[in-house]
N, C-alpha and C. Protein backbone atom coordinates (compact mmCIF):
# COMPACT_ATOMS: atom_id res chain seq x y z
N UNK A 1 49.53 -114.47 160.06
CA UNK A 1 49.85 -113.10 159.77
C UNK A 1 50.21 -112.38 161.07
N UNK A 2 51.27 -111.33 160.85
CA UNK A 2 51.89 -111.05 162.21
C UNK A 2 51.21 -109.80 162.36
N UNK A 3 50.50 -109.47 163.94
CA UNK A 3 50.32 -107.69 163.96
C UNK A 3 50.88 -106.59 163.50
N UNK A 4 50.71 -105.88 162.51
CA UNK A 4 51.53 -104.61 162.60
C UNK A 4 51.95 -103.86 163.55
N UNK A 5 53.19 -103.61 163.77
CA UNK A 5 53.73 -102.29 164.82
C UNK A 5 53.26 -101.54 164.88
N UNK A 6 52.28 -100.47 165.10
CA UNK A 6 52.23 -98.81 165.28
C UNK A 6 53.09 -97.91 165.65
N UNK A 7 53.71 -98.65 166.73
CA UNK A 7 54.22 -97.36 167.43
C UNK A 7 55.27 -96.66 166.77
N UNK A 8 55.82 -97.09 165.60
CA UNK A 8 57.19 -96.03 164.87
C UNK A 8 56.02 -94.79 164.64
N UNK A 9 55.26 -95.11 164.00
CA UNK A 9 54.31 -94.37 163.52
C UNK A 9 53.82 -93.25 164.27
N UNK A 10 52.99 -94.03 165.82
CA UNK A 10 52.39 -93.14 166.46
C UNK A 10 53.58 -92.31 167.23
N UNK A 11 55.40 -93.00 167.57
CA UNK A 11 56.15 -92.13 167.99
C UNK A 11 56.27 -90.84 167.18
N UNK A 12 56.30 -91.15 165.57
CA UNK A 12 56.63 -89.45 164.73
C UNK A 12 54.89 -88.67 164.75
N UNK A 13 54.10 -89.22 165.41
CA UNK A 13 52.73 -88.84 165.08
C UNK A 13 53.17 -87.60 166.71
N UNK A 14 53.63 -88.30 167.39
CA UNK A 14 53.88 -87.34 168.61
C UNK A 14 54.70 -86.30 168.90
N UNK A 15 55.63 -86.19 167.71
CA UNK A 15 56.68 -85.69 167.55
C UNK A 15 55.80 -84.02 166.89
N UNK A 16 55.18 -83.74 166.58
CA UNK A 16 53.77 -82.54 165.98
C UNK A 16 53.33 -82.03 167.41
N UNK A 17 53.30 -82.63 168.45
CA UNK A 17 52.91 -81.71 169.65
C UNK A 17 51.21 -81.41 169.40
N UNK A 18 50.55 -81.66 170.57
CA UNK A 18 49.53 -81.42 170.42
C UNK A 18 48.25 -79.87 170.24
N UNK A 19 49.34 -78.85 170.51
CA UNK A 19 48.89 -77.89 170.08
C UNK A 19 48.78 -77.33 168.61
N UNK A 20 50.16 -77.64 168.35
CA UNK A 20 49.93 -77.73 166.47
C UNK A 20 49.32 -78.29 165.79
N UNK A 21 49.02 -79.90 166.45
CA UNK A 21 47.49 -80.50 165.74
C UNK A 21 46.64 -79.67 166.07
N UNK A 22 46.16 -79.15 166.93
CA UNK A 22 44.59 -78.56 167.23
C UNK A 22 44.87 -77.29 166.63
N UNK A 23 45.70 -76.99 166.42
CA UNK A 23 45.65 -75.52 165.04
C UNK A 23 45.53 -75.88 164.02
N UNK A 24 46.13 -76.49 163.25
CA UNK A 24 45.98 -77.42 162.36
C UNK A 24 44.60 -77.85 161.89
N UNK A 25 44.20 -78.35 162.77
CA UNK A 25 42.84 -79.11 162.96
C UNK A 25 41.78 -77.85 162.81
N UNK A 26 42.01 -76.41 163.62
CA UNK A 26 41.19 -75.57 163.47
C UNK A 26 40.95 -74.98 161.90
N UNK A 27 42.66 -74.79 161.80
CA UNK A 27 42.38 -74.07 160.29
C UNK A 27 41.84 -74.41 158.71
N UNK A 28 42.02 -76.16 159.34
CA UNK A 28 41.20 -76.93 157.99
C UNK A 28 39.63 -76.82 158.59
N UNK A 29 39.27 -76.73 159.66
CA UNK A 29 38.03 -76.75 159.99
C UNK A 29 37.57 -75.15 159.58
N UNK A 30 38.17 -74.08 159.55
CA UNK A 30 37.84 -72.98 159.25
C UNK A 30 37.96 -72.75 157.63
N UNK A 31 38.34 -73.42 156.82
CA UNK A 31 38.39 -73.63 155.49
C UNK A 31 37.43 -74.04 155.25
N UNK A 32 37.02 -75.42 155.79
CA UNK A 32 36.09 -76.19 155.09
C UNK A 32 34.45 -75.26 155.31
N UNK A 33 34.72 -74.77 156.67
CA UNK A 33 33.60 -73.96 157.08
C UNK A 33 32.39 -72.96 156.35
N UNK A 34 34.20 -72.11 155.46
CA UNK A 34 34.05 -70.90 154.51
C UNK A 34 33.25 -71.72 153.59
N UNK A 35 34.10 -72.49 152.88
CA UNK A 35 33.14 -73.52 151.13
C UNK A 35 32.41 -74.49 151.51
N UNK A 36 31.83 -74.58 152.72
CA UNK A 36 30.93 -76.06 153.11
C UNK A 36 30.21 -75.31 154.37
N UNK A 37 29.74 -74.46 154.66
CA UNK A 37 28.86 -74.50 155.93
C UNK A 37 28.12 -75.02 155.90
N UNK A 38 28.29 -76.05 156.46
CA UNK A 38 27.12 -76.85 156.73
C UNK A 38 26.84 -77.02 158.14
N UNK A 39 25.34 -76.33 158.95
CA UNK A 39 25.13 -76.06 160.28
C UNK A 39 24.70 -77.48 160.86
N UNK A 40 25.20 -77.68 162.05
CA UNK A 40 24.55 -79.05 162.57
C UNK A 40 23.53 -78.56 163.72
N UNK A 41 24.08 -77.39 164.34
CA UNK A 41 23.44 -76.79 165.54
C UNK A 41 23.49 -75.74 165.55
N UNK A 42 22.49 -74.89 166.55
CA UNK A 42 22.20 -73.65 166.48
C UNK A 42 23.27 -72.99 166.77
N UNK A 43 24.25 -72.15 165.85
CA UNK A 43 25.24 -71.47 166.53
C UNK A 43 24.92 -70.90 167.95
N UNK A 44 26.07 -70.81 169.27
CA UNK A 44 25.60 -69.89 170.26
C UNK A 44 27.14 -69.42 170.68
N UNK A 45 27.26 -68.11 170.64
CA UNK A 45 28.80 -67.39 171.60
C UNK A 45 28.46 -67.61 172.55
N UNK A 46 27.77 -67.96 173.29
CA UNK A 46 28.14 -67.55 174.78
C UNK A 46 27.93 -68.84 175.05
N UNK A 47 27.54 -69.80 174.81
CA UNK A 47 27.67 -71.39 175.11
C UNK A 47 29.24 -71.84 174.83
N UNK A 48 29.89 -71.18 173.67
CA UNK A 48 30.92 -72.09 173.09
C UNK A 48 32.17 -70.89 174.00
N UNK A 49 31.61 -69.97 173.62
CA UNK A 49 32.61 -68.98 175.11
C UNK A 49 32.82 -69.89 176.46
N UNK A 50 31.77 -69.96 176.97
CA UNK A 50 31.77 -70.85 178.10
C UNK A 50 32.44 -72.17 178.38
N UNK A 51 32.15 -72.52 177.17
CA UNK A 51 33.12 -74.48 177.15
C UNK A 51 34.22 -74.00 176.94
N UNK A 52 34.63 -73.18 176.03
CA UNK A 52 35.86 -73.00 175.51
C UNK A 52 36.62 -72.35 176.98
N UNK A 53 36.43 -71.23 177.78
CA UNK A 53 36.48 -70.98 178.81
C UNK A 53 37.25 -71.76 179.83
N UNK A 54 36.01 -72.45 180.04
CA UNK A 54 36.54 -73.46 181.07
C UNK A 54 37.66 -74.47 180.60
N UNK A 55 37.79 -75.09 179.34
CA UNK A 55 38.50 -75.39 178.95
C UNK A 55 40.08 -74.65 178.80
N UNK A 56 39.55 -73.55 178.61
CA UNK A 56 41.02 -73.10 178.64
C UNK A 56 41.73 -73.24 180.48
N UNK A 57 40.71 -72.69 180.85
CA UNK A 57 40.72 -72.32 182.58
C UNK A 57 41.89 -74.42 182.84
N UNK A 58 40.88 -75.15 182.88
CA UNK A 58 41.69 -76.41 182.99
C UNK A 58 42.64 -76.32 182.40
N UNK A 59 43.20 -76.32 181.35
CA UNK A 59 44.42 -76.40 180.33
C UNK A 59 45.54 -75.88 181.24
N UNK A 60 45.38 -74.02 181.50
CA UNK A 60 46.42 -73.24 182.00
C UNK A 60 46.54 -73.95 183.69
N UNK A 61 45.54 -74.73 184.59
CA UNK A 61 45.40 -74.99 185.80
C UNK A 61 46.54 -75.95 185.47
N UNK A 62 46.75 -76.99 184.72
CA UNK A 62 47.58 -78.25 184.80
C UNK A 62 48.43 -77.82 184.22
N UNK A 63 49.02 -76.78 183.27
CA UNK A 63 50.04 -76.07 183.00
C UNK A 63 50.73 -75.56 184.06
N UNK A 64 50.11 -74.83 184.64
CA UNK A 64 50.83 -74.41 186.07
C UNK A 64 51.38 -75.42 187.06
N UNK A 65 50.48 -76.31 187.15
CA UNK A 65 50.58 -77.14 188.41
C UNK A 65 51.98 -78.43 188.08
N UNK A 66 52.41 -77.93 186.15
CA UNK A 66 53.37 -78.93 185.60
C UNK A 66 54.58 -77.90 186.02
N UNK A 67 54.67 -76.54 185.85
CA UNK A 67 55.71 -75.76 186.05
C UNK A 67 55.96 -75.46 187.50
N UNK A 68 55.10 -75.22 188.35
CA UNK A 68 54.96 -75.33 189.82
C UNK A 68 56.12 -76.73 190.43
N UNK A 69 56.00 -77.87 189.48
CA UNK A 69 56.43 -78.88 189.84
C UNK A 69 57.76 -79.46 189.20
N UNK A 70 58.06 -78.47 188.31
CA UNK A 70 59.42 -78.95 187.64
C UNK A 70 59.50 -79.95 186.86
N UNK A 71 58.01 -80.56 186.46
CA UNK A 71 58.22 -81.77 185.40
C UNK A 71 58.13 -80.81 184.20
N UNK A 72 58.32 -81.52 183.03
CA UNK A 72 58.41 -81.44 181.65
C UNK A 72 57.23 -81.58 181.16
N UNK A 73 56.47 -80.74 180.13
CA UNK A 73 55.28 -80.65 179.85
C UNK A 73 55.13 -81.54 178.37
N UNK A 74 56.28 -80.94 177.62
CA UNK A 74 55.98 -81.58 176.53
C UNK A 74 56.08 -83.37 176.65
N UNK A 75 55.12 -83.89 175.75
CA UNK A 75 54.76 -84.83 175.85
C UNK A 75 55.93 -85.98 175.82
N UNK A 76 57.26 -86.20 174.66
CA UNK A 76 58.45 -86.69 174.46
C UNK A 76 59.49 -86.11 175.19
N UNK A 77 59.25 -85.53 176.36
CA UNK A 77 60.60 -85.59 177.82
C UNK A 77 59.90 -86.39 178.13
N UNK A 78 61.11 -86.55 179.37
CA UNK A 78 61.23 -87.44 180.58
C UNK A 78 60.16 -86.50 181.50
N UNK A 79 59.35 -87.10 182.30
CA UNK A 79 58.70 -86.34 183.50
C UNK A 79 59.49 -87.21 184.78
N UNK A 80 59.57 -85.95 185.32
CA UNK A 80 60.60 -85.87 186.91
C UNK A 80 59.33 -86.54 188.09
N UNK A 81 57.90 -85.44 187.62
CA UNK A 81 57.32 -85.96 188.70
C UNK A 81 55.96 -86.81 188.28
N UNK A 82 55.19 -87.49 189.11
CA UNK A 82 53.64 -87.74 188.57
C UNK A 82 52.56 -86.69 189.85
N UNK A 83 51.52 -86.37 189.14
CA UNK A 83 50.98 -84.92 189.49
C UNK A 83 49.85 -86.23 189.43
N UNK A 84 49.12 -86.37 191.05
CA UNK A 84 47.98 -86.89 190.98
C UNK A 84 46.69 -85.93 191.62
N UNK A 85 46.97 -84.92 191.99
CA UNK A 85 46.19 -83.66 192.61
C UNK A 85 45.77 -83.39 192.39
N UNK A 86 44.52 -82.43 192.41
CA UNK A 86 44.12 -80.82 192.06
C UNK A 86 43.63 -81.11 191.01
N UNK A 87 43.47 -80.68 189.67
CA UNK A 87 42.69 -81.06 188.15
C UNK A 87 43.15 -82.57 188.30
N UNK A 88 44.39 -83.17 188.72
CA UNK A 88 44.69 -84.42 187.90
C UNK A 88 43.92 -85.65 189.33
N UNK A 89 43.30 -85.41 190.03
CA UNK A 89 42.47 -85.66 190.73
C UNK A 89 40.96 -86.36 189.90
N UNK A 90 40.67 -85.83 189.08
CA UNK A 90 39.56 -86.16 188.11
C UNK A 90 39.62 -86.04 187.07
N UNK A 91 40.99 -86.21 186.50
CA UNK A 91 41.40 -86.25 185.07
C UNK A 91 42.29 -86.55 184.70
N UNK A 92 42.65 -87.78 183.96
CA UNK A 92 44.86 -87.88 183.79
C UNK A 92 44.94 -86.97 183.17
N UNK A 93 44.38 -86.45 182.01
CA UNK A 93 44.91 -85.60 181.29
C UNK A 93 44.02 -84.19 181.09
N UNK A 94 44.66 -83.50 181.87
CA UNK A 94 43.58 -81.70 181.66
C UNK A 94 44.28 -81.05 180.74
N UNK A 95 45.20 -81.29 180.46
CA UNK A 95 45.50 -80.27 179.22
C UNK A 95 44.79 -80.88 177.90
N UNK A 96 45.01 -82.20 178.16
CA UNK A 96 43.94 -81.89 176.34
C UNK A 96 42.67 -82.33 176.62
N UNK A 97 42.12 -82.90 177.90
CA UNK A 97 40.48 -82.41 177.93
C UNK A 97 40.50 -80.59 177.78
N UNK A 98 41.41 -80.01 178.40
CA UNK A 98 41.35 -78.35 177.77
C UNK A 98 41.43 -78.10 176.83
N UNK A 99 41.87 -78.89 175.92
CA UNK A 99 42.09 -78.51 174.77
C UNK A 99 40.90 -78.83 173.36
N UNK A 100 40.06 -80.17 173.78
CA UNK A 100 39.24 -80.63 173.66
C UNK A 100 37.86 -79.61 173.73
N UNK A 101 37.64 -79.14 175.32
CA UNK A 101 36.81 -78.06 175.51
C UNK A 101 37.08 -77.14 174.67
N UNK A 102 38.12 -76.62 174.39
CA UNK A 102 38.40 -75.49 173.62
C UNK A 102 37.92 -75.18 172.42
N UNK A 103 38.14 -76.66 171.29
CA UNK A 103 37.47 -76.89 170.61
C UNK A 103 36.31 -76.93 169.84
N UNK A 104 35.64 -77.68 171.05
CA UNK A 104 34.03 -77.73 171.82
C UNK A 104 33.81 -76.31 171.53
N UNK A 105 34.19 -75.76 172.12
CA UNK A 105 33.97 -74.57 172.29
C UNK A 105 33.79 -73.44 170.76
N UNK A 106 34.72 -73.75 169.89
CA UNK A 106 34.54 -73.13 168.51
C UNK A 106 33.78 -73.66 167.96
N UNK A 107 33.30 -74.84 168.02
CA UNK A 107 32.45 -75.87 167.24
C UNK A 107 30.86 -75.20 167.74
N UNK A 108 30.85 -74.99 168.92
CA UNK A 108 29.32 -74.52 169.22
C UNK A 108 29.33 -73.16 168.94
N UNK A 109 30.02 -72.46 168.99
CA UNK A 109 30.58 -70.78 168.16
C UNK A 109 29.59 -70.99 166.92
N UNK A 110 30.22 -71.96 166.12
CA UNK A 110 30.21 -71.61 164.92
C UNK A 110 28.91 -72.34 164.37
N UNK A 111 28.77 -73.38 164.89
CA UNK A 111 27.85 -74.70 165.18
C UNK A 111 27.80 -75.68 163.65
N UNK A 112 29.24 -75.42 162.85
CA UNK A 112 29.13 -76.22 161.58
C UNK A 112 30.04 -77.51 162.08
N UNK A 113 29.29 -78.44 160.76
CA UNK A 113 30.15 -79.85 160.97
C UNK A 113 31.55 -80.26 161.22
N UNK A 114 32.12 -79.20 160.26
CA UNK A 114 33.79 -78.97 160.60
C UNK A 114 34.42 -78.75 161.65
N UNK A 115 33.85 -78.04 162.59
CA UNK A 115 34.34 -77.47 163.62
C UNK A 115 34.13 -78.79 164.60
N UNK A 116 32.79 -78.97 164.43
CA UNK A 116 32.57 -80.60 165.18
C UNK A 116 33.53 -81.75 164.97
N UNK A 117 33.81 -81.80 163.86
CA UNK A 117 34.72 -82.52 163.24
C UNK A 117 35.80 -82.48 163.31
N UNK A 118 36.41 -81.51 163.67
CA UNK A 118 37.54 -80.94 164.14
C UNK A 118 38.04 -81.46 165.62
N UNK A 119 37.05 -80.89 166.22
CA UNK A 119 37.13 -81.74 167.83
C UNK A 119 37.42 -82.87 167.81
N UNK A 120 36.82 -83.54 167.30
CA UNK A 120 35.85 -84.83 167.66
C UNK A 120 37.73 -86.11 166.74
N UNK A 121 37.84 -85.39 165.91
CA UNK A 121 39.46 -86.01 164.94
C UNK A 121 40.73 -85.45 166.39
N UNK A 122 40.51 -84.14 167.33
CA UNK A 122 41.35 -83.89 168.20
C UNK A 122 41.50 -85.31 169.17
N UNK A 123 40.13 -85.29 169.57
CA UNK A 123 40.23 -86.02 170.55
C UNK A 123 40.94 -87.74 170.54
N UNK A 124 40.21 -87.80 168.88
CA UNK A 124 40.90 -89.57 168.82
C UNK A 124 41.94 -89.27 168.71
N UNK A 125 43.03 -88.37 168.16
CA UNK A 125 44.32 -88.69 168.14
C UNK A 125 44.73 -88.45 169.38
N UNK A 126 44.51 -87.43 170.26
CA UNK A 126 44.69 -86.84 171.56
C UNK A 126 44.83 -88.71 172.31
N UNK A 127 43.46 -89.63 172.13
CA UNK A 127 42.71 -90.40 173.35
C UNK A 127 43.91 -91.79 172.61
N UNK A 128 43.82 -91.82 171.25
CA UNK A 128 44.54 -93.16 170.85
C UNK A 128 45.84 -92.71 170.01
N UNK A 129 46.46 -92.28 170.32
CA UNK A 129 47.11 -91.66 170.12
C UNK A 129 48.52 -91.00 171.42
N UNK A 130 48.62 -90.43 171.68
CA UNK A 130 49.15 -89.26 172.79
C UNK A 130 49.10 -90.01 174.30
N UNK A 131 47.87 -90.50 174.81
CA UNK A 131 47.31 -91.00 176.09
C UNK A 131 48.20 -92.60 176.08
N UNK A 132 48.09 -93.29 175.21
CA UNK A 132 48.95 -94.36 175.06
C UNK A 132 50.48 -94.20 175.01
N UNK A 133 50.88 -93.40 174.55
CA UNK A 133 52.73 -93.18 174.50
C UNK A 133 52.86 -92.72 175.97
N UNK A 134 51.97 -91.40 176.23
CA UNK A 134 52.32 -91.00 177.97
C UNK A 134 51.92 -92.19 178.72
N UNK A 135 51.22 -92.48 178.89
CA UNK A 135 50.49 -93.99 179.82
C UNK A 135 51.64 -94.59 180.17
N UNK A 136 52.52 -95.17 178.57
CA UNK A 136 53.37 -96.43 178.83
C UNK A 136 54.74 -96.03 178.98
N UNK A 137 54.87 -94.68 178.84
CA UNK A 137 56.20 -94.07 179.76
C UNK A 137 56.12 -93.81 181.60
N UNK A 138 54.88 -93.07 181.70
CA UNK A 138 54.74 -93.25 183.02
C UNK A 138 54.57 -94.29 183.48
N UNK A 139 54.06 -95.45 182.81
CA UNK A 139 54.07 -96.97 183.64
C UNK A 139 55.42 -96.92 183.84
N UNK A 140 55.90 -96.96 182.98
CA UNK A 140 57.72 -97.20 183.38
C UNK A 140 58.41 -96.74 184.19
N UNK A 141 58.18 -94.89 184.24
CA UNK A 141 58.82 -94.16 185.21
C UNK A 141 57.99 -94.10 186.55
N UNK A 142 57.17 -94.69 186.59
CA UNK A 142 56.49 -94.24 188.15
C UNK A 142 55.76 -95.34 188.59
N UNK A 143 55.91 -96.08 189.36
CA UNK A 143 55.32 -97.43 189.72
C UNK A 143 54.13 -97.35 190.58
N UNK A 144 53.84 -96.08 190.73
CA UNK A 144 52.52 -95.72 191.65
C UNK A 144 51.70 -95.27 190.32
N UNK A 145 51.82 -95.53 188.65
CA UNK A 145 51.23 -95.05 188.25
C UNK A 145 49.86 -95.64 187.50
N UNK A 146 50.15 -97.10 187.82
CA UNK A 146 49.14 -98.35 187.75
C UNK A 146 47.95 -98.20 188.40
N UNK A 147 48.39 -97.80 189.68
CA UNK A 147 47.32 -97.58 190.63
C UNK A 147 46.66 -96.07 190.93
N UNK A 148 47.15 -95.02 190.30
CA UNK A 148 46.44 -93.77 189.81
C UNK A 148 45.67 -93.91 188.41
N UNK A 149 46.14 -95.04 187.64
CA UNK A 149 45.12 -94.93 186.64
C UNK A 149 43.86 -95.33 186.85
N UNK A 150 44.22 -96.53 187.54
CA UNK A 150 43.15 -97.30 188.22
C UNK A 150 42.15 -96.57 189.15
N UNK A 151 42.61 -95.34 189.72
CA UNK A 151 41.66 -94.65 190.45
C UNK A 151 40.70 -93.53 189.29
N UNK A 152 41.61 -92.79 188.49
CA UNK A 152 41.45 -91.92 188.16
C UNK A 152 41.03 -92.31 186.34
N UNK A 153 40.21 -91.74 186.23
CA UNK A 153 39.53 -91.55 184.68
C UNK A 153 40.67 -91.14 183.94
N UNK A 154 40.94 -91.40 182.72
CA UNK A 154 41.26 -90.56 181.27
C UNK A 154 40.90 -89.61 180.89
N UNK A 155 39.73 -89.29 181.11
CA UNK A 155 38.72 -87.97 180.66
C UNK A 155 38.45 -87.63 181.35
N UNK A 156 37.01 -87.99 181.80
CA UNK A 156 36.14 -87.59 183.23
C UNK A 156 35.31 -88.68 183.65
């Protein structure tokens, strides 16, 4: 029996952009919230302020540091440059660990399963998903990029 392909799949899965999943992702999590609260943890604002926060804080840092640099943010361009610096120093990817935090961040807001759930469905598509299509384009376009992965985490 032969492996199945994914990647037609995960290419139109990328083609949604990762901010529209995590809206997406919020507003079924804010549905399910309303007819299912179901609490896992003690709600807290100022905990999920805080993650969410910083999360955003990373997100807009590697946003900048993509426009600063003239590469292409969205995920299906070509990138001009590879950004191993500054956030991307201890993270390949800060925009959707920001985005991730962000998450995090409504999920402890609210402290129901959905919201957890919400994240937690961001991140696998974000980690198996998104991280694999960029990975194996930048392997291609940047030959120093073998050896930045190799230094540098996925996450943290």
């Amino acid at each position: 029996m032969r492996p199945v392909d994914v990647r037609p799949l995960r290419d139109q899965l990328v083609l949604l952009r990762p901010p529209r999943i995590a809206m997406s992702l919020v507003a079924a999590a804010a549905a399910l919230h309303l007819l299912f609260p179901f609490t896992v943890v003690a709600p807290s604002s100022i905990g999920g302020l805080l993650v969410g926060t910083a999360g955003f804080s990373l997100m807009m840092r590697a946003w900048w540091l993509f426009r600063r640099s003239g590469t292409a943010i969205c995920p299906t361009d070509r990138a001009s440059v590879l950004l191993t610096g500054d956030v991307y120093g201890f993270t390949r990817n800060p925009m959707y660990l920001g985005m991730v935090m962000i998450m995090l961040g409504v999920a402890i807001s609210f402290g129901t399963a959905s919201f957890f759930a919400a994240a937690a469905l961001l991140f696998a598509i974000l980690n198996f998903v998104f991280c694999p299509f960029e990975e194996e384009r930048l392997r291609a376009a940047f030959p120093g990029y073998a050896a930045y992965a190799a230094r540098v985490r996925r996450w943290i």
